[in-house]
C-alpha atoms as a PDB file:
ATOM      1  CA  UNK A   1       0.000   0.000   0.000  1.00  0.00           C
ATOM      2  CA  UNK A   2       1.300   3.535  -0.703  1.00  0.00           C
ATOM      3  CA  UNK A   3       2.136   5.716   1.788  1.00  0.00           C
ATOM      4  CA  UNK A   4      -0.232   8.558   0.824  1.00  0.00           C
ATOM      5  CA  UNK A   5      -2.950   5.480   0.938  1.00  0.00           C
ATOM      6  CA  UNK A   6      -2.266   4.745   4.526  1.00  0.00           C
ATOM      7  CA  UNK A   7      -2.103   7.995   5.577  1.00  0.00           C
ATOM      8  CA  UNK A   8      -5.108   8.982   3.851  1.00  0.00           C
ATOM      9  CA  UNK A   9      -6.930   5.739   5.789  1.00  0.00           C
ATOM     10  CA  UNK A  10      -6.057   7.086   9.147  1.00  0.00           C
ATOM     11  CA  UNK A  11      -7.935  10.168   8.484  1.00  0.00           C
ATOM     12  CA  UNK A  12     -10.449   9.047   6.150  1.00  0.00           C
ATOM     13  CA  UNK A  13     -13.150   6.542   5.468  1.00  0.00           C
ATOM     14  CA  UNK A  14     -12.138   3.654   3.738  1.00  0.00           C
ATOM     15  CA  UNK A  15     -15.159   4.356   1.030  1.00  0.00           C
ATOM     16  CA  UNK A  16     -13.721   8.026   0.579  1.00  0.00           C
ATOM     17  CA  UNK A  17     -10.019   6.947   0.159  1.00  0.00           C
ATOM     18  CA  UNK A  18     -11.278   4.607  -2.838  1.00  0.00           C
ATOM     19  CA  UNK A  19     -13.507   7.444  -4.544  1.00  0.00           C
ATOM     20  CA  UNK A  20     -10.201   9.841  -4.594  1.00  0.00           C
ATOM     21  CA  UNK A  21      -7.853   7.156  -5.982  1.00  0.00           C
ATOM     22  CA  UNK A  22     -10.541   6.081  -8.859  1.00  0.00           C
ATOM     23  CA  UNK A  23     -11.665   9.447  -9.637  1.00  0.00           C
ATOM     24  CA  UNK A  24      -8.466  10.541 -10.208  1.00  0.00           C
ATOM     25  CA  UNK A  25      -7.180   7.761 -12.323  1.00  0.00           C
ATOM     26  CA  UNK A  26      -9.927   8.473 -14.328  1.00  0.00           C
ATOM     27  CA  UNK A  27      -9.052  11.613 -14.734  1.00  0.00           C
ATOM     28  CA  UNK A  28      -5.234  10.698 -15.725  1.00  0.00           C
ATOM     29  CA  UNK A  29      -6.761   7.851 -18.067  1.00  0.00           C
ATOM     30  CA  UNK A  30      -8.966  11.153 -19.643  1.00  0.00           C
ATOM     31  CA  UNK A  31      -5.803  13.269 -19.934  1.00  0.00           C
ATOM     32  CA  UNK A  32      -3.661  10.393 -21.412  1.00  0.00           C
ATOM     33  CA  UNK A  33      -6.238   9.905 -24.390  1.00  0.00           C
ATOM     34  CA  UNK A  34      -5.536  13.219 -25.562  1.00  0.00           C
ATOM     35  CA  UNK A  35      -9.384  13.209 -26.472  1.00  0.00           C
ATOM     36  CA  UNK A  36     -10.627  14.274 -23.160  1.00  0.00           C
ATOM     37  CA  UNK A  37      -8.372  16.457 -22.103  1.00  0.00           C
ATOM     38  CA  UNK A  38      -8.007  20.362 -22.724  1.00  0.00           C
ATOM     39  CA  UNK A  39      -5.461  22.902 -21.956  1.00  0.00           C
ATOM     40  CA  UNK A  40      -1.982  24.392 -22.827  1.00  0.00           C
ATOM     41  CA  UNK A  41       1.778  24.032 -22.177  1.00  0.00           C
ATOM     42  CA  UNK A  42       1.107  25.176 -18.704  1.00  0.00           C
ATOM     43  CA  UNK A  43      -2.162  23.793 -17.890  1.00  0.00           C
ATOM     44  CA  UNK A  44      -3.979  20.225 -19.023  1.00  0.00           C
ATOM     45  CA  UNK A  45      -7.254  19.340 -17.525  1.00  0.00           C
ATOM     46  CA  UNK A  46      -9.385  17.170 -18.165  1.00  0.00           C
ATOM     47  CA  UNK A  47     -12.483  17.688 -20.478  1.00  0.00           C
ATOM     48  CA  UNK A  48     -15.401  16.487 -19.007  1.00  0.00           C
ATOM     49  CA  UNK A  49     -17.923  18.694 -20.824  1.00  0.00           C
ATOM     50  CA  UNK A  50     -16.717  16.688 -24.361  1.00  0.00           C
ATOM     51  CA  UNK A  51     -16.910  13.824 -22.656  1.00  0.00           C
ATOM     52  CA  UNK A  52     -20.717  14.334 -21.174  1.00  0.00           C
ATOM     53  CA  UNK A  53     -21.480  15.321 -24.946  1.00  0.00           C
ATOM     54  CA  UNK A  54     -19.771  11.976 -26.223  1.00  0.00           C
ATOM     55  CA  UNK A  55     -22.040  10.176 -23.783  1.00  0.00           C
ATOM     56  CA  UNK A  56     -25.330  11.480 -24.360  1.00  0.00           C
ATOM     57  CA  UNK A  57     -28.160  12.207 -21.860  1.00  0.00           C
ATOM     58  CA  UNK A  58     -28.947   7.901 -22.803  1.00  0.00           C
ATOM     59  CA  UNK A  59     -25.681   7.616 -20.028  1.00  0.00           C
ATOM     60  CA  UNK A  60     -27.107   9.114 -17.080  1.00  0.00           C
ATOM     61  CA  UNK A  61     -30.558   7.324 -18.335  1.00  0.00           C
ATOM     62  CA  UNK A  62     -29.109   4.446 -18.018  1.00  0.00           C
ATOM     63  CA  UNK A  63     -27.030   5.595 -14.606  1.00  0.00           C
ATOM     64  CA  UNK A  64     -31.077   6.179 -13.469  1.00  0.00           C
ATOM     65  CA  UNK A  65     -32.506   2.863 -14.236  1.00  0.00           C
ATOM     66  CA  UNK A  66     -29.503   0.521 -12.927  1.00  0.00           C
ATOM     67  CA  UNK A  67     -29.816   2.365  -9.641  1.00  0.00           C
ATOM     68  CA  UNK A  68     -26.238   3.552  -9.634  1.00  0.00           C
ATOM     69  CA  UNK A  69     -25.098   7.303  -8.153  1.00  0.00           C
ATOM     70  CA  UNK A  70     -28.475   7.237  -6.537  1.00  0.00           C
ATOM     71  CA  UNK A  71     -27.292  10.170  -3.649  1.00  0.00           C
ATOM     72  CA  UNK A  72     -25.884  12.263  -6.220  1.00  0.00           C
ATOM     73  CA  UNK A  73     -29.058  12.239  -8.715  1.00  0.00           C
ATOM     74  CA  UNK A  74     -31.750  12.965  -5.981  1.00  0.00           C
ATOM     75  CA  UNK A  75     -29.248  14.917  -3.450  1.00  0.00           C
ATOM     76  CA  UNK A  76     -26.877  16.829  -5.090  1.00  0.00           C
ATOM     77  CA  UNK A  77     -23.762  18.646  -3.563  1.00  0.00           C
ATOM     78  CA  UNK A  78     -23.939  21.890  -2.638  1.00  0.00           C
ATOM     79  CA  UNK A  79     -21.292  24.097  -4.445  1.00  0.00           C
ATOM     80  CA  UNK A  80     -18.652  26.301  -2.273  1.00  0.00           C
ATOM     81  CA  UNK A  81     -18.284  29.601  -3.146  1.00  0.00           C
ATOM     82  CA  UNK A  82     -16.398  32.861  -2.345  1.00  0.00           C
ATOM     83  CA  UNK A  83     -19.408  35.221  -0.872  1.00  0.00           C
ATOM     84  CA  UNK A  84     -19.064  39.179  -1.614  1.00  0.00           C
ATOM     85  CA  UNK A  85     -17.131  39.648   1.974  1.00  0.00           C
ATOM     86  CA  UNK A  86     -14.125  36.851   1.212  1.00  0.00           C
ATOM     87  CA  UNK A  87     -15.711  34.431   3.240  1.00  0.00           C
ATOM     88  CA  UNK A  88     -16.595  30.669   2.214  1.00  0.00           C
ATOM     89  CA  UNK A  89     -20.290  29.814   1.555  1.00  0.00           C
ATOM     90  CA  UNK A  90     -22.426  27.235  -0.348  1.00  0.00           C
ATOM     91  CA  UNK A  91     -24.342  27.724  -3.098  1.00  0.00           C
ATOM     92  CA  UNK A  92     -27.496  25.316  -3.688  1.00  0.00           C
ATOM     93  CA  UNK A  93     -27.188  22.621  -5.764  1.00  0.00           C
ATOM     94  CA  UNK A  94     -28.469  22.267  -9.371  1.00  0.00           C
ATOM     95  CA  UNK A  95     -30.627  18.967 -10.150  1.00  0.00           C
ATOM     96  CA  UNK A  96     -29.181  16.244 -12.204  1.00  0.00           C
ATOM     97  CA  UNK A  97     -31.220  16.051 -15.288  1.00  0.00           C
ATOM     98  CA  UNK A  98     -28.658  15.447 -17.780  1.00  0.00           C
ATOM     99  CA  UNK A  99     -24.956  13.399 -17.862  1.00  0.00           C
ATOM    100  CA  UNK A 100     -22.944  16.744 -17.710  1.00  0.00           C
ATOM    101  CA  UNK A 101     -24.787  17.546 -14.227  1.00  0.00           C
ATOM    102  CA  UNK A 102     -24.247  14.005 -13.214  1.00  0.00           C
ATOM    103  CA  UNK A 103     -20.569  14.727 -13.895  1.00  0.00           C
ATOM    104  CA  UNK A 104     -20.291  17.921 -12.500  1.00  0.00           C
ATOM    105  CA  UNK A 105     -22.248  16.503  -9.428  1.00  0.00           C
ATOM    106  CA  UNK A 106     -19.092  13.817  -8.979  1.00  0.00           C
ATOM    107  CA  UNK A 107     -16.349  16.704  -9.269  1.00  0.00           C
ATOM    108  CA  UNK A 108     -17.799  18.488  -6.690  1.00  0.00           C
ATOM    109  CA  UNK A 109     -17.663  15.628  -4.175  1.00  0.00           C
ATOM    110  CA  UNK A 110     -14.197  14.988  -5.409  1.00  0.00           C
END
C-alpha cells in the first residue's frame, strides 16, 4: 500500500479513500487519451464537458434505471463559493437532469 494510501486511511473513510484514488485515475486515463483532455503548455485538464457530450443524456438514463449514483441524482452537492465579503459559503445545488450535471455533481464531491 502507498504511503499517501495509509495515511489517507487514518484520516479518512475507507469508502472516501477509494472514490479519490478512482476518480483521479480516471481523470489521468482522460488526460492520457488526448481526447478528453483540454489545456496548454502550462495547464492540461481534463475535459469532461466533451466527454458528457460523447455520452449522451442515454448515459445518465441508463445511470437512473440501474440504480447507480443514486445520492448524487436525488441529493446533489452543494457548491462552495467565495461570498461578496471573502468568506466561504455554499451555493445550492443544481438537479441532475442530464450526464454533464451528473458529472459535474461527482467533481464536486471529489
Amino acid at each position: 500500500m502507498a504511503i499517501v494510501d495509509k495515511a489517507l486511511r487514518k484520516k479518512l473513510p475507507s469508502l472516501a479513500v477509494d472514490f479519490f484514488i478512482a476518480f483521479s485515475r480516471f481523470e489521468c486515463a482522460m488526460k492520457r487519451s488526448g481526447v478528453y483532455a483540454r489545456g496548454d503548455d502550462t495547464v492540461v485538464e481534463p475535459d469532461w464537458d466533451r466527454l458528457s457530450l460523447d455520452l449522451g443524456d442515454g448515459f445518465l438514463a441508463s445511470v437512473i434505471e440501474k440504480g447507480v449514483a443514486s445520492v448524487l441524482i436525488s441529493a446533489p452537492p452543494k457548491k462552495q463559493i467565495r461570498q461578496s465579503d471573502g468568506s466561504l459559503g455554499w451555493r445550492d445545488p443544481v438537479p441532475v437532469t442530464t450526464t454533464l450535471g451528473l458529472f459535474l455533481a461527482i467533481r464536486l464531491v471529489d
